[in-house]
C-alpha atoms as a PDB file:
ATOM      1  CA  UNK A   1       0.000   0.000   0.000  1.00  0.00           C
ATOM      2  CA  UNK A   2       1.685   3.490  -1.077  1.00  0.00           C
ATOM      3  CA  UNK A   3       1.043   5.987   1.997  1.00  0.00           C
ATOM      4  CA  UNK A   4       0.779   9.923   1.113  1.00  0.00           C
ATOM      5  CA  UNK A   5      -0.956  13.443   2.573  1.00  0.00           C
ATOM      6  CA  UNK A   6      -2.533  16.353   1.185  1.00  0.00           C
ATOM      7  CA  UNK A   7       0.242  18.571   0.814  1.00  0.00           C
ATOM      8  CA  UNK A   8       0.190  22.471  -0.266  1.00  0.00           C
ATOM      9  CA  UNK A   9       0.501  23.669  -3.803  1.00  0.00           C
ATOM     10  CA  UNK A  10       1.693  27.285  -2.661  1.00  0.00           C
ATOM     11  CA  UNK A  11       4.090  28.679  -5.106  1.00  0.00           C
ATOM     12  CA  UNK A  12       3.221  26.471  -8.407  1.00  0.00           C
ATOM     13  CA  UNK A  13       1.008  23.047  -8.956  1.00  0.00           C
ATOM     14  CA  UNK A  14       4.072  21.391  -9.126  1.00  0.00           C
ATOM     15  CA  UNK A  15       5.829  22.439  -5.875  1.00  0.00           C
ATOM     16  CA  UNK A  16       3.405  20.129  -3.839  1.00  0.00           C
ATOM     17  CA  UNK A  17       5.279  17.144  -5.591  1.00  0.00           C
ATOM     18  CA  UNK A  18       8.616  18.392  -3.777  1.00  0.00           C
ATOM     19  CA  UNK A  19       6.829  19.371  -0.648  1.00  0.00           C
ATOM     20  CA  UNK A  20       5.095  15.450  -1.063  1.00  0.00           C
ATOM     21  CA  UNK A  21       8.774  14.091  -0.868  1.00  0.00           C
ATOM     22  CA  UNK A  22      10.027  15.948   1.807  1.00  0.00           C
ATOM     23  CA  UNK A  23       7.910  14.282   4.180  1.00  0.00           C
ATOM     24  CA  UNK A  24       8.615  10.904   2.547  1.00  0.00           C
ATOM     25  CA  UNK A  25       5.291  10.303   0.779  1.00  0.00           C
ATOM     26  CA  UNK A  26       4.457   7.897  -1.970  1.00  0.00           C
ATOM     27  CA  UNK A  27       1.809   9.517  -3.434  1.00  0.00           C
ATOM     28  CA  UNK A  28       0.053  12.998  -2.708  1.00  0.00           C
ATOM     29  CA  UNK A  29      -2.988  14.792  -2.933  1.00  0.00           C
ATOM     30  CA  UNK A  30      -3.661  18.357  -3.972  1.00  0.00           C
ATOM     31  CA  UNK A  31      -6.327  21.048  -3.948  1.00  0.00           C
ATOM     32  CA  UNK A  32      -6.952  22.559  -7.626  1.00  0.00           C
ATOM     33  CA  UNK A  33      -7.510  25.696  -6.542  1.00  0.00           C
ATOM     34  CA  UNK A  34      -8.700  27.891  -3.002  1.00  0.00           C
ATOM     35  CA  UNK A  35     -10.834  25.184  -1.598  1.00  0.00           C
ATOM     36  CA  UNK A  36     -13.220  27.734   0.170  1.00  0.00           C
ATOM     37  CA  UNK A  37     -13.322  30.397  -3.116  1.00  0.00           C
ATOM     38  CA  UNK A  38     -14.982  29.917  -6.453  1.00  0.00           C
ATOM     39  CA  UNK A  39     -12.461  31.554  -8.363  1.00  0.00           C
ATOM     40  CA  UNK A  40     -10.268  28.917 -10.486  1.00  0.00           C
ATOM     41  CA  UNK A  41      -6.482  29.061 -10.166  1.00  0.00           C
ATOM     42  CA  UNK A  42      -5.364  30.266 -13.186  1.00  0.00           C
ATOM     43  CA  UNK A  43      -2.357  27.890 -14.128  1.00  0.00           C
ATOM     44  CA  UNK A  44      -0.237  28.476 -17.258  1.00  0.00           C
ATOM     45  CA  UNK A  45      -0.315  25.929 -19.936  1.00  0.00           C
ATOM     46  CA  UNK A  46       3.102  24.756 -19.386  1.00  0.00           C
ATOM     47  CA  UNK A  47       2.457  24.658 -15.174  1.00  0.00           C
ATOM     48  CA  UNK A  48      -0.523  22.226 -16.311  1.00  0.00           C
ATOM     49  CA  UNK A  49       1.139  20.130 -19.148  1.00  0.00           C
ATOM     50  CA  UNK A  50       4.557  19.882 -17.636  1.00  0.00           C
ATOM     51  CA  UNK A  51       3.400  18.320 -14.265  1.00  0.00           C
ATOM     52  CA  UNK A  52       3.487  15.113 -15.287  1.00  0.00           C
ATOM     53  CA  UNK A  53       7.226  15.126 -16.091  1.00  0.00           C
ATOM     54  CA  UNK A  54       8.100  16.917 -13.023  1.00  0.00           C
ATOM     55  CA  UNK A  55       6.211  13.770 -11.069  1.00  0.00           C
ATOM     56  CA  UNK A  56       8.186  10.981 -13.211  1.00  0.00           C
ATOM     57  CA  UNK A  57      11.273  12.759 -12.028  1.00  0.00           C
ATOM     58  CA  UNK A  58      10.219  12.128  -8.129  1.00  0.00           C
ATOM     59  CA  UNK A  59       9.481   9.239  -5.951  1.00  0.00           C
ATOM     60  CA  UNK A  60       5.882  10.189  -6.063  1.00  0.00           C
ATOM     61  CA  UNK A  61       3.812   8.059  -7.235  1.00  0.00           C
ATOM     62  CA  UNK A  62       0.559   9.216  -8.327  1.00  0.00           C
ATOM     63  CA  UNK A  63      -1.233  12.486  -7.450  1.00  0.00           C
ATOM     64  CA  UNK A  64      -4.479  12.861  -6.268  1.00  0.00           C
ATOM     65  CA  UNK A  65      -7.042  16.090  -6.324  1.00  0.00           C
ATOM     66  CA  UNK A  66      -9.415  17.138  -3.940  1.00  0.00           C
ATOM     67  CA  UNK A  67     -12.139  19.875  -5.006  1.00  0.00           C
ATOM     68  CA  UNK A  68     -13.482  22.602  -3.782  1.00  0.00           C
ATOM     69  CA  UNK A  69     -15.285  22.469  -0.480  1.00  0.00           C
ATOM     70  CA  UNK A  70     -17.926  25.014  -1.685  1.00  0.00           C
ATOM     71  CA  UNK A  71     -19.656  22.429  -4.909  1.00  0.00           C
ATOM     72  CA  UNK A  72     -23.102  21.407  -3.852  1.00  0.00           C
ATOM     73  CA  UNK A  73     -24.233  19.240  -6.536  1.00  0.00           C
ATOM     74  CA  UNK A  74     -27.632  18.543  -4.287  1.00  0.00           C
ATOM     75  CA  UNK A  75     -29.063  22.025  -4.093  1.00  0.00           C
ATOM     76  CA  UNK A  76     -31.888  23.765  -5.235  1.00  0.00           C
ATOM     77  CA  UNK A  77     -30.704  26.958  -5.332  1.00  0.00           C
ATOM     78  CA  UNK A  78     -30.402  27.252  -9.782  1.00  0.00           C
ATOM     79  CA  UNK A  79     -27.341  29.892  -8.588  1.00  0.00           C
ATOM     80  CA  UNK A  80     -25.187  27.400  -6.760  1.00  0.00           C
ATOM     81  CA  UNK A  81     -26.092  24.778  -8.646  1.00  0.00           C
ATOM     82  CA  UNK A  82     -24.520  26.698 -11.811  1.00  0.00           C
ATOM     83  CA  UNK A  83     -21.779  27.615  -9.850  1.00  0.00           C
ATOM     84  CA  UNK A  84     -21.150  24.279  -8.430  1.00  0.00           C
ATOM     85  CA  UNK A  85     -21.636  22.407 -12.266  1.00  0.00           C
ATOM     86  CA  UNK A  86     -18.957  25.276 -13.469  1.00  0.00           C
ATOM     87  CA  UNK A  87     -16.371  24.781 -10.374  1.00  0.00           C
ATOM     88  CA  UNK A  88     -16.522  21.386 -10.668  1.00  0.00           C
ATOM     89  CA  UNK A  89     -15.863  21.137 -14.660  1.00  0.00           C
ATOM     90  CA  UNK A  90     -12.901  23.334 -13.624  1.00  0.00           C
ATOM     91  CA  UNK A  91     -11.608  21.156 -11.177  1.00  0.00           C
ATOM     92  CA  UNK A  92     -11.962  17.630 -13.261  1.00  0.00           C
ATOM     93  CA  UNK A  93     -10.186  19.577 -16.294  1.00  0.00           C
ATOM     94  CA  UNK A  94      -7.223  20.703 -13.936  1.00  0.00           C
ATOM     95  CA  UNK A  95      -7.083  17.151 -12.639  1.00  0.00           C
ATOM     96  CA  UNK A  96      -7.237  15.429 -16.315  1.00  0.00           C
ATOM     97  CA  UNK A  97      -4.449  18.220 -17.254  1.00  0.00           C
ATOM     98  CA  UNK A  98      -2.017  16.760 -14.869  1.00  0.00           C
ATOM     99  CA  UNK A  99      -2.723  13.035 -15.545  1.00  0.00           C
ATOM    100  CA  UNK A 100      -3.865  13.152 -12.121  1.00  0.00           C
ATOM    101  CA  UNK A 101      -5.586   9.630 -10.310  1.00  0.00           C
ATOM    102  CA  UNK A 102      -8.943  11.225 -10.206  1.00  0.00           C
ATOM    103  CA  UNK A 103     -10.769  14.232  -8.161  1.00  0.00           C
ATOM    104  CA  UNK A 104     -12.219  13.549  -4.769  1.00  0.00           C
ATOM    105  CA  UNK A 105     -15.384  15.038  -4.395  1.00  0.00           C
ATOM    106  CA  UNK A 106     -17.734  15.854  -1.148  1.00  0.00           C
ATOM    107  CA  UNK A 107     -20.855  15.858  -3.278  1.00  0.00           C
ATOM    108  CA  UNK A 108     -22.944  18.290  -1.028  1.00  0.00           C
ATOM    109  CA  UNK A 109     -26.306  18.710   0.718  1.00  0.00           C
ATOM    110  CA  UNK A 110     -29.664  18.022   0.274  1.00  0.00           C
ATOM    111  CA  UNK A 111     -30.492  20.223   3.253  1.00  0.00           C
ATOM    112  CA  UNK A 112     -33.369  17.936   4.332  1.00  0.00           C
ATOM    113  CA  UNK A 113     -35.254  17.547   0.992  1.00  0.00           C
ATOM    114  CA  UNK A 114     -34.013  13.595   1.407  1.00  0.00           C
ATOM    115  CA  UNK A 115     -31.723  11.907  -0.388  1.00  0.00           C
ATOM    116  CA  UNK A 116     -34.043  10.079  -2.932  1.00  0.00           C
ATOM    117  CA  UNK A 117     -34.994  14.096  -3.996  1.00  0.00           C
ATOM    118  CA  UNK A 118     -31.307  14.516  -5.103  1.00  0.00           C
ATOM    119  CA  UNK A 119     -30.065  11.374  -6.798  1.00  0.00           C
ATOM    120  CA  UNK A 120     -31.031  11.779 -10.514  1.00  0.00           C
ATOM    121  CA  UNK A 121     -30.131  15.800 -10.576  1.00  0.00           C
ATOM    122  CA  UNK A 122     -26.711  14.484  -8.831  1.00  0.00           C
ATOM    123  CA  UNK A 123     -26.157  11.960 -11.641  1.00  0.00           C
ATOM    124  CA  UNK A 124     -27.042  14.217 -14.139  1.00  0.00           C
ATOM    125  CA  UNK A 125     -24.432  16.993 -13.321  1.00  0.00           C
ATOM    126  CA  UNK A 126     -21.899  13.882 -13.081  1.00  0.00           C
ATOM    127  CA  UNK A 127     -22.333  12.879 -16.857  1.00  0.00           C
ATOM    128  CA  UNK A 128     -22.804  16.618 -18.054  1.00  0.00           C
ATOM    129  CA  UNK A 129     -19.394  17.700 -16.490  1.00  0.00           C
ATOM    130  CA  UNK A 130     -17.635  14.802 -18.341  1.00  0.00           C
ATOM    131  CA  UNK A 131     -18.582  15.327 -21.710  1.00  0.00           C
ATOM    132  CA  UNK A 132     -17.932  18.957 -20.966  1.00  0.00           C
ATOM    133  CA  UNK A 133     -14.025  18.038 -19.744  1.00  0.00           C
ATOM    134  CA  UNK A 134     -14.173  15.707 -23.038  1.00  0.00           C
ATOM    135  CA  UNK A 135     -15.453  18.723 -25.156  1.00  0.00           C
ATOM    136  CA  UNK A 136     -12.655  21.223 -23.812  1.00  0.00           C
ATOM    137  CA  UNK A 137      -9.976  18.900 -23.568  1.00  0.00           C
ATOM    138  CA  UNK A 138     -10.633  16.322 -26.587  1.00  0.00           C
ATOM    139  CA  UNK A 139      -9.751  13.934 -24.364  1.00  0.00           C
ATOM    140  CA  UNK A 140     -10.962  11.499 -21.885  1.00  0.00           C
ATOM    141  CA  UNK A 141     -11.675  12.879 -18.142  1.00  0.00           C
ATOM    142  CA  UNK A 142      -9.408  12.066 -14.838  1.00  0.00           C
ATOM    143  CA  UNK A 143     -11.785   9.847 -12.599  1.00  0.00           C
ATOM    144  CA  UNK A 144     -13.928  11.466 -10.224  1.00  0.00           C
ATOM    145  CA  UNK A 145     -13.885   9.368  -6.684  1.00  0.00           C
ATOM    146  CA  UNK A 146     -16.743  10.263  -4.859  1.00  0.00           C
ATOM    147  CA  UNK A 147     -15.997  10.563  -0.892  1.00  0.00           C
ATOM    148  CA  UNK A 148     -18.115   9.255   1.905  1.00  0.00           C
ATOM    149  CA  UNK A 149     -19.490  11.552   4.332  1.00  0.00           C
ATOM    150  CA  UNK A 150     -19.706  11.343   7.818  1.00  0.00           C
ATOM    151  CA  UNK A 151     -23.177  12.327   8.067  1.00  0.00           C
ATOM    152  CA  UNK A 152     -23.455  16.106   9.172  1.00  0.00           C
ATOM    153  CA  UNK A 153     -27.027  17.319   8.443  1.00  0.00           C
ATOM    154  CA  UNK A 154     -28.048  16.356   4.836  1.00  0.00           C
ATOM    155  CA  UNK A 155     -24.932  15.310   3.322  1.00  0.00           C
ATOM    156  CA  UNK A 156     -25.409  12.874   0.413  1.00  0.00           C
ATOM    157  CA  UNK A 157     -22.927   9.964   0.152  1.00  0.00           C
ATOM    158  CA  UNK A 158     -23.035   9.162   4.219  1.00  0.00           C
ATOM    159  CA  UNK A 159     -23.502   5.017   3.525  1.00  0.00           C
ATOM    160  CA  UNK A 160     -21.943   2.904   0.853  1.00  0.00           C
ATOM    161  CA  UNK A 161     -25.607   2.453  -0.231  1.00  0.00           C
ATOM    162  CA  UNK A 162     -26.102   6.160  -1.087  1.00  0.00           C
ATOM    163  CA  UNK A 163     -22.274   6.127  -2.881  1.00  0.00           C
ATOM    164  CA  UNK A 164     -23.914   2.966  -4.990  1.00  0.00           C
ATOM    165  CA  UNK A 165     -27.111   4.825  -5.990  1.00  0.00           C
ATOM    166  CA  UNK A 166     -25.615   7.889  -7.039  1.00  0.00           C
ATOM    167  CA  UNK A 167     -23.015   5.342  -9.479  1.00  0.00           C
ATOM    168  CA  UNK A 168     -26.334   3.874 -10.596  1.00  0.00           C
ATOM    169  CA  UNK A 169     -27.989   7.239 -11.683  1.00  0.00           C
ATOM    170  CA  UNK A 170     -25.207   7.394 -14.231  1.00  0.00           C
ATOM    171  CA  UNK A 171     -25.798   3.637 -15.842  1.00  0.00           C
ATOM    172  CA  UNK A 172     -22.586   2.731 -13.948  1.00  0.00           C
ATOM    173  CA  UNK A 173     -20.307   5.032 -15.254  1.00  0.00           C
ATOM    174  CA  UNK A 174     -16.708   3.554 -15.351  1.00  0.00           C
ATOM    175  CA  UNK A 175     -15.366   7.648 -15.072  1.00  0.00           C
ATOM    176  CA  UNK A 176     -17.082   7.192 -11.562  1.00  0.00           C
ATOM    177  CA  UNK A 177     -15.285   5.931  -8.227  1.00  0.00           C
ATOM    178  CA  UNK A 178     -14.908   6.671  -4.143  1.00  0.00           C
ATOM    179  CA  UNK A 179     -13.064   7.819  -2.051  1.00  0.00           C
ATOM    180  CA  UNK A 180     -13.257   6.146   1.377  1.00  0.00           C
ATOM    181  CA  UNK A 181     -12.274   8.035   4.821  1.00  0.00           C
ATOM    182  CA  UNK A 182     -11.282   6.720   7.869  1.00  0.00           C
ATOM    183  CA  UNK A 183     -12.801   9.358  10.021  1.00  0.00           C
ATOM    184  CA  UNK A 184     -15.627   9.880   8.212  1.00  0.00           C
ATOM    185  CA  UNK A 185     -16.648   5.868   8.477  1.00  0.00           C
ATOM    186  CA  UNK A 186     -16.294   5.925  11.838  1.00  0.00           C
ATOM    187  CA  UNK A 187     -18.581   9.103  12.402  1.00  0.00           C
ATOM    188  CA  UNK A 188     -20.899   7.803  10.289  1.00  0.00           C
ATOM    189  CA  UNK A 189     -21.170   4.969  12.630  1.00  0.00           C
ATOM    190  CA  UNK A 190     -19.357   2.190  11.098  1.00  0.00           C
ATOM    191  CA  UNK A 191     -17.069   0.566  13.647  1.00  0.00           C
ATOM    192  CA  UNK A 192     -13.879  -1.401  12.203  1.00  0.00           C
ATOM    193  CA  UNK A 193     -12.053  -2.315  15.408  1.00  0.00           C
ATOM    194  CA  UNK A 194     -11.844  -5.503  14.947  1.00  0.00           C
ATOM    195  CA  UNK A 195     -10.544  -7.718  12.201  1.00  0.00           C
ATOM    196  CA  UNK A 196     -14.172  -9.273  11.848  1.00  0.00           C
ATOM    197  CA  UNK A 197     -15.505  -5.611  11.520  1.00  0.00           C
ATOM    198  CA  UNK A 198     -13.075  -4.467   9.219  1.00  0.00           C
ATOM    199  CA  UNK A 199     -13.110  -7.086   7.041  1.00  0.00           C
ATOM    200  CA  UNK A 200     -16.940  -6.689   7.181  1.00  0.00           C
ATOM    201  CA  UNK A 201     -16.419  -3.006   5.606  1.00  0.00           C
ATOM    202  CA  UNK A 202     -14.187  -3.974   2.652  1.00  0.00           C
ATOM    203  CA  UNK A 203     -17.047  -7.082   1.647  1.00  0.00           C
ATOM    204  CA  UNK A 204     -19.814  -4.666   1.760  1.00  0.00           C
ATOM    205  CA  UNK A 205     -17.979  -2.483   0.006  1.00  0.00           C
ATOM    206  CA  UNK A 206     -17.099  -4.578  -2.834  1.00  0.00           C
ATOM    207  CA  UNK A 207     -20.568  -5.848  -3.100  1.00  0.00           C
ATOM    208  CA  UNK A 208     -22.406  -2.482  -2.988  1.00  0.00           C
ATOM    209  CA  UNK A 209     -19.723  -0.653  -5.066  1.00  0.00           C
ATOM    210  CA  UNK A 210     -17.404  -3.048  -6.242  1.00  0.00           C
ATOM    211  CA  UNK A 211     -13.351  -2.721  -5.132  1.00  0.00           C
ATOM    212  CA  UNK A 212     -12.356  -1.630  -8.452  1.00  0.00           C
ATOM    213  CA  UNK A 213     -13.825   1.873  -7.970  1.00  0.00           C
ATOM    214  CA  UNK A 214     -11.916   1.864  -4.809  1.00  0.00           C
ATOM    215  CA  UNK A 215      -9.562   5.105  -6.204  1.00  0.00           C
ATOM    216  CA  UNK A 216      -8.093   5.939  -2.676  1.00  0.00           C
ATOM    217  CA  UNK A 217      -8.690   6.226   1.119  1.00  0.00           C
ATOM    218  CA  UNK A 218      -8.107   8.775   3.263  1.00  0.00           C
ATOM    219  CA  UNK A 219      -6.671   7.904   6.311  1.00  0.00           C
ATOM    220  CA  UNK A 220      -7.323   9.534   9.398  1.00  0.00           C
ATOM    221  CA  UNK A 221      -7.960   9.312  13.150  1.00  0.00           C
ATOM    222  CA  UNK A 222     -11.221  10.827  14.888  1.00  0.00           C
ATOM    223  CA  UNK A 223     -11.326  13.591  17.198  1.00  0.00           C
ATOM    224  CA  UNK A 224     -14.986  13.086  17.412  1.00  0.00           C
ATOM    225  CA  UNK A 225     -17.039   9.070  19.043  1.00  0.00           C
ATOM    226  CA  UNK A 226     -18.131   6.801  16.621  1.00  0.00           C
ATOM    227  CA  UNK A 227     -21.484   7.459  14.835  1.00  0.00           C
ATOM    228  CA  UNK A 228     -21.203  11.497  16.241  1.00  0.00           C
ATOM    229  CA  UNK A 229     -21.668  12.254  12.248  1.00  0.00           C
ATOM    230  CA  UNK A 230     -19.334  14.967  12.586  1.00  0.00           C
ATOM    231  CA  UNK A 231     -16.290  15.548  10.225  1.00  0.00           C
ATOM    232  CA  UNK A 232     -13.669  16.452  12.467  1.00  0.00           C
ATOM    233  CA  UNK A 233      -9.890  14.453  11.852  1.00  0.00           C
ATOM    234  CA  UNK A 234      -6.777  13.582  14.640  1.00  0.00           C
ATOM    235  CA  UNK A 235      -3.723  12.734  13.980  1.00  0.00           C
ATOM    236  CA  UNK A 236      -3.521   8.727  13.835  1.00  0.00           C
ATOM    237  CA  UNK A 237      -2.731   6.926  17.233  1.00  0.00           C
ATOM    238  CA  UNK A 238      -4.471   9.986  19.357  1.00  0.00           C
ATOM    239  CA  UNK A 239      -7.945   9.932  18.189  1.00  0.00           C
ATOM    240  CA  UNK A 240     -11.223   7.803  18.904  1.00  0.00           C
ATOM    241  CA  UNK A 241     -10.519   5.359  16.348  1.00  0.00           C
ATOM    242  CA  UNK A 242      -6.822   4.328  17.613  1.00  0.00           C
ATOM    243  CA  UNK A 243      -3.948   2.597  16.050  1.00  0.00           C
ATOM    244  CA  UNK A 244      -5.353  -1.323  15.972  1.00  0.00           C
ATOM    245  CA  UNK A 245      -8.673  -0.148  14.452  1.00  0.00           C
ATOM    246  CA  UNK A 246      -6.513   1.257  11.352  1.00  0.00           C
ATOM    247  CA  UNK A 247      -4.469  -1.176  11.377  1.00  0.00           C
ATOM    248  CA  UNK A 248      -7.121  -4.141  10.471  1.00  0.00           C
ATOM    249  CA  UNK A 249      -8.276  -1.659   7.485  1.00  0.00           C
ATOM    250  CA  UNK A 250      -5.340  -0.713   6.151  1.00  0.00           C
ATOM    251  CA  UNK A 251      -4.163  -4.257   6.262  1.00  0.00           C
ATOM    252  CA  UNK A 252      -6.371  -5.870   4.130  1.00  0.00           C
ATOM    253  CA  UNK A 253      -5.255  -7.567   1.381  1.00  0.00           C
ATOM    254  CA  UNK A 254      -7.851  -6.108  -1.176  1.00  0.00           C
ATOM    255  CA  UNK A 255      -6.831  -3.038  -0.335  1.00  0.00           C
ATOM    256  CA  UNK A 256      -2.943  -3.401  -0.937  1.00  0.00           C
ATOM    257  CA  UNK A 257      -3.089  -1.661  -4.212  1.00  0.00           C
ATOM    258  CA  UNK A 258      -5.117   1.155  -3.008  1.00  0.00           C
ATOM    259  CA  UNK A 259      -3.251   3.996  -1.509  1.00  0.00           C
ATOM    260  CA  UNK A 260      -4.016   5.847   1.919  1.00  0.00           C
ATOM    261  CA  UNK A 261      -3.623   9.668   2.164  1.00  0.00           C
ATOM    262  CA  UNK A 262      -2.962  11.464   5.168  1.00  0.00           C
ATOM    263  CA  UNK A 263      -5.357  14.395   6.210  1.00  0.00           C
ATOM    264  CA  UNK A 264      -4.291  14.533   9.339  1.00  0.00           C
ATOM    265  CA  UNK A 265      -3.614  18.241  11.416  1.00  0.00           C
ATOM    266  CA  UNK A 266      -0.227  17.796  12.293  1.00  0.00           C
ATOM    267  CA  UNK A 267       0.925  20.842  14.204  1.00  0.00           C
ATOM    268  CA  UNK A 268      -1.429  22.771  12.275  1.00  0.00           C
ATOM    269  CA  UNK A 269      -0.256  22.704   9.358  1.00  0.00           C
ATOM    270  CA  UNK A 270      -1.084  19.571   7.851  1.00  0.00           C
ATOM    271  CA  UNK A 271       0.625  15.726   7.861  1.00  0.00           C
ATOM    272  CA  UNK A 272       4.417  15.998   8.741  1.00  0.00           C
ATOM    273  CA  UNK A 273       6.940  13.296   8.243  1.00  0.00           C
ATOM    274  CA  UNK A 274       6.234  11.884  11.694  1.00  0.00           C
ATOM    275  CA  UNK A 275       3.020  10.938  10.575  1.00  0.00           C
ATOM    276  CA  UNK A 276       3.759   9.630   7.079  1.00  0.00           C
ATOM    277  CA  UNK A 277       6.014   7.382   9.489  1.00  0.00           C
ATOM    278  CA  UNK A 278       3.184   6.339  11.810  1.00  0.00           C
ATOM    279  CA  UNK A 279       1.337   5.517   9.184  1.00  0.00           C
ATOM    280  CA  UNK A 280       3.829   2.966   7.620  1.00  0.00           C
ATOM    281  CA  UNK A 281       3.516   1.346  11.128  1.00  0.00           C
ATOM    282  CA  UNK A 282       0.269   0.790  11.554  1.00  0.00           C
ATOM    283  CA  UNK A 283       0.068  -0.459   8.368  1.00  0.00           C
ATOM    284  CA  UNK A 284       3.045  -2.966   9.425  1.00  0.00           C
ATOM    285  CA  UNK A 285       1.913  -3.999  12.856  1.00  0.00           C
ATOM    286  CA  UNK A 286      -1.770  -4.554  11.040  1.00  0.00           C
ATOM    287  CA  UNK A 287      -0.291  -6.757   8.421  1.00  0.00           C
ATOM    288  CA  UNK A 288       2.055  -8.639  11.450  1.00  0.00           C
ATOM    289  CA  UNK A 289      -1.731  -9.007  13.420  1.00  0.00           C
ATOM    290  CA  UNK A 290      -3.708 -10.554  10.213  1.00  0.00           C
ATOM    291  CA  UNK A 291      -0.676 -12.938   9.618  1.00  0.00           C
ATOM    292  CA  UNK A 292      -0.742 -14.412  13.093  1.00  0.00           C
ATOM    293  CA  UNK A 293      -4.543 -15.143  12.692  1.00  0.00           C
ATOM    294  CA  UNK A 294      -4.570 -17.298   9.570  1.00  0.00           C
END
């Protein structure tokens, strides 16, 4: 399993890639641009078309994007819903530009209308915004992985069940995947502390979703209880959801191939090296625990 963290793009797209090694990552994750403003980062063509090259140069492998916090693609409101159908277009071209993994996406709210209200607008927007990527770019879109919630008010995607159902309202699109967090699975309600538990997670998983839109997890601890539905992340090993309970997640063998990225506070200013390196471990001492049980 390749470990990474989000890591600042201050200075250039690419200079996350650097900042990504420092810290020892395998992989990264990025925002596309001001993940509270609507305003697009305006990159220069060669920023955009040279990042690839600059990431085949370093030990990372694979970058992720994460868009903007402000898209609600389960609104009413005909402004934000514009706004949110344009910023996310934006986001998925920026990712495809980079040859990036895919986009992770926190869908929205449905603000108590229900989730059944939502589903068909929400897979709607989905297959609009790809053909319009695939217009611009003349070229197939970066996938977007759609990220679990962990349950705050009436935020779609809080069950595996909702992430299936909003894949179905797009006839299965293959462009389509998730995003699975740590902390938000636990706030949600969904306990993995043991290895029965955890290994009861990645089977419903795979047989509501399927592993194979598995893009990435996120992997963090929980300053919040389990099932408080709140989204609120600790660094791993001093959180609610402790260092075994990760461990039998990250160890399982399905998920070997999927990589983990750190969103974790740090100091303050996001995962540090320390963390990367705690991560490794639990991954370890999780892998040491499942082969003592055979």
């Amino acid at each position: 399993m390749k470990i990474g963290a989000h890591v600042s793009t201050a200075g250039g797209i690419a200079t996350g890639i650097g900042r990504g090694e420092e810290i020892a990552c395998d992989a990264i994750q990025i925002f596309t641009q001001s993940p509270r403003m609507w305003r697009p980062t305006n990159y220069t063509d060669e920023a955009l078309d040279g990042y690839a090259a600059v990431e085949q140069a370093s030990r990372i492998d694979g970058t992720y994007c994460h868009a903007t916090y402000l898209i609600n693609l389960a609104t009413d409101s005909e402004e934000l819903a514009a706004k949110s159908f344009e910023c996310l277009v934006n986001n998925l071209i920026v990712g495809t530009r980079i040859d990036s993994k895919g986009v992770v996406l926190h869908v929205g709210s449905h603000r108590g209308a229900g989730f059944e209200t939502v589903v068909a607008q929400i897979g709607q927007v989905f297959t609009t915004a790809f053909a319009e990527v695939e217009e611009s770019l003349q070229r197939p879109s970066c996938r977007l992985l759609l990220e679990n919630a962990a349950g705050t008010g009436g935020t779609v995607g809080r069950s595996f069940d909702e992430l299936a159902a909003l894949i179905d309202a797009t006839d299965g699109d293959e462009r389509l995947g998730v995003c699975v967090d740590t902390q938000h699975l636990f706030a949600s309600g969904i306990s993995y502390a043991t290895r029965a538990q955890a290994d009861e997670v990645v089977s419903s998983f795979d047989s509501l979703i399927g592993l194979d839109r598995l893009g990435c997890l996120h992997l963090n601890d929980s300053k919040v209880p389990l099932g408080s539905n709140r989204d609120r992340h600790e660094n791993l090993g001093h959180g609610e959801v402790g260092t075994t309970a990760l461990g039998w997640l990250l160890s399982h063998p399905a998920l070997d191939a999927v990589p983990a990225l750190l969103e974790v506070p740090g100091d303050g200013d996001g995962p540090r090296t320390s963390d990367v390196v705690v991560a490794r471990e639990i991954l370890a001492k999780g892998k040491r625990r499942r082969s003592r049980k055979r």
